[in-house]
Protein backbone atom coordinates (compact mmCIF):
# COMPACT_ATOMS: atom_id res chain seq x y z
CA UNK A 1 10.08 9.01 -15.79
CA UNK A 2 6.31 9.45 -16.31
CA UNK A 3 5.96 5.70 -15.34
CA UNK A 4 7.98 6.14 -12.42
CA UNK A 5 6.41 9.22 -11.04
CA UNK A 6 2.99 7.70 -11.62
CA UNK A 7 3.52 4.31 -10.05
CA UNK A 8 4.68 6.30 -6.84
CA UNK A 9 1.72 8.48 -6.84
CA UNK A 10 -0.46 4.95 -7.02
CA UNK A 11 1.36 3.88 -4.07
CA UNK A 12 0.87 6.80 -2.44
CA UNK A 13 -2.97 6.91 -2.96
CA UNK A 14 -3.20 3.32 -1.61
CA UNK A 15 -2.26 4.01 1.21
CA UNK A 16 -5.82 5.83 1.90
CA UNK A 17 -7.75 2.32 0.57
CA UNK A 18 -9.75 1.14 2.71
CA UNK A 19 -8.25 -1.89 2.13
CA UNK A 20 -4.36 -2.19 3.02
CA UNK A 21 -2.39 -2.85 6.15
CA UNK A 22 -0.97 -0.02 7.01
CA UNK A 23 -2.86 2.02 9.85
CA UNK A 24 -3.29 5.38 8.77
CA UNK A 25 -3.62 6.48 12.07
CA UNK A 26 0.18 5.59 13.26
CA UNK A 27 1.40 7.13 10.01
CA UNK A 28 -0.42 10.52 10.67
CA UNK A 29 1.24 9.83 13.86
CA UNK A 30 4.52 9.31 13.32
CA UNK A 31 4.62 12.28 11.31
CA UNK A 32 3.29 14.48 13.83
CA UNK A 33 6.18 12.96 16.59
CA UNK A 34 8.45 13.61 13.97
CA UNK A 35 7.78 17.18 13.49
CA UNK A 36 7.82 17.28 17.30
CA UNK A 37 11.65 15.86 17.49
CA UNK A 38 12.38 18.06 14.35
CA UNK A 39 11.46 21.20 16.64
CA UNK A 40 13.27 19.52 19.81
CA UNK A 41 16.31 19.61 17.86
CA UNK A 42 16.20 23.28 16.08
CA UNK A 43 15.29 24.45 19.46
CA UNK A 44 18.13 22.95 21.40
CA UNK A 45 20.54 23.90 18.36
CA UNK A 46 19.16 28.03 18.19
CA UNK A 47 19.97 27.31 22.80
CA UNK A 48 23.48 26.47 21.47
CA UNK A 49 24.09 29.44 19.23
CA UNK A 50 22.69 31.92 21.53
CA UNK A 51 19.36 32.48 20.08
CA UNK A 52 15.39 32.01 21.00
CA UNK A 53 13.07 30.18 18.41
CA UNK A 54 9.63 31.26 19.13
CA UNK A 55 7.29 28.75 18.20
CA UNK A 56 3.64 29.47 19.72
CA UNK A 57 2.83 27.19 22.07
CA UNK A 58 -0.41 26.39 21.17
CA UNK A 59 0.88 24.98 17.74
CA UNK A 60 3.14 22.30 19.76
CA UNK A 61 0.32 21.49 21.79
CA UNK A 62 -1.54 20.56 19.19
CA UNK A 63 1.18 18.21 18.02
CA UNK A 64 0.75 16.53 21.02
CA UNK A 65 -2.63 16.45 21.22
CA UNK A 66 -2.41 14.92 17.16
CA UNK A 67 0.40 12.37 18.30
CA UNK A 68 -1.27 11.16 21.68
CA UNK A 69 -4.91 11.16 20.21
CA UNK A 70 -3.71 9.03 16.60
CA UNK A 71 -1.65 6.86 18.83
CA UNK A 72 -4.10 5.91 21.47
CA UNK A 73 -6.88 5.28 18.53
CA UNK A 74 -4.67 2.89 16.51
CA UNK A 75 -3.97 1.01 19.81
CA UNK A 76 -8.05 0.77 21.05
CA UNK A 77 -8.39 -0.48 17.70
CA UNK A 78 -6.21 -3.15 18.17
CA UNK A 79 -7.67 -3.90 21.08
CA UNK A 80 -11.57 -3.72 20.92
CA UNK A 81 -11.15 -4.27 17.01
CA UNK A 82 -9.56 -7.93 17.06
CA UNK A 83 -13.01 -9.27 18.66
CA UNK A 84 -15.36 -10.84 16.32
């Protein structure tokens, strides 16, 4: 179990090396869209059932601004970063 738990904790710490393949950026991402369709979802669901979820609207904006800003970095770096 110990093994287990600590060979998952390695993985998950190398995914912050500087020196893997996956873009951080798109993971931070994806998890910030996610959250975004997560709250889609409970708020069409509380619509069905009658109620109102009040979410502040300055905390989904920032989801957006998180999701647009990690996604338009990774792709730039593909772009401009690919020249040597």
């Amino acid at each position: 179990m110990f093994n287990f738990l600590k060979r998952n904790w390695m993985g998950f710490k190398n995914l912050f090396d500087d020196k893997n393949d996956i873009n951080e950026k798109s993971v931070v991402g994806f998890i910030a869209f996610a959250v975004m369709v997560i709250f889609a979802f409970a708020d069409l669901l509380t619509g069905y059932l009658g109620k109102d979820l009040v979410i502040n609207e300055f905390i989904y904006d920032s989801f957006v601004i998180v999701v647009l800003g990690c996604f338009g970095i990774a792709e730039v770096g593909k772009i401009f970063g690919s020249r040597k």
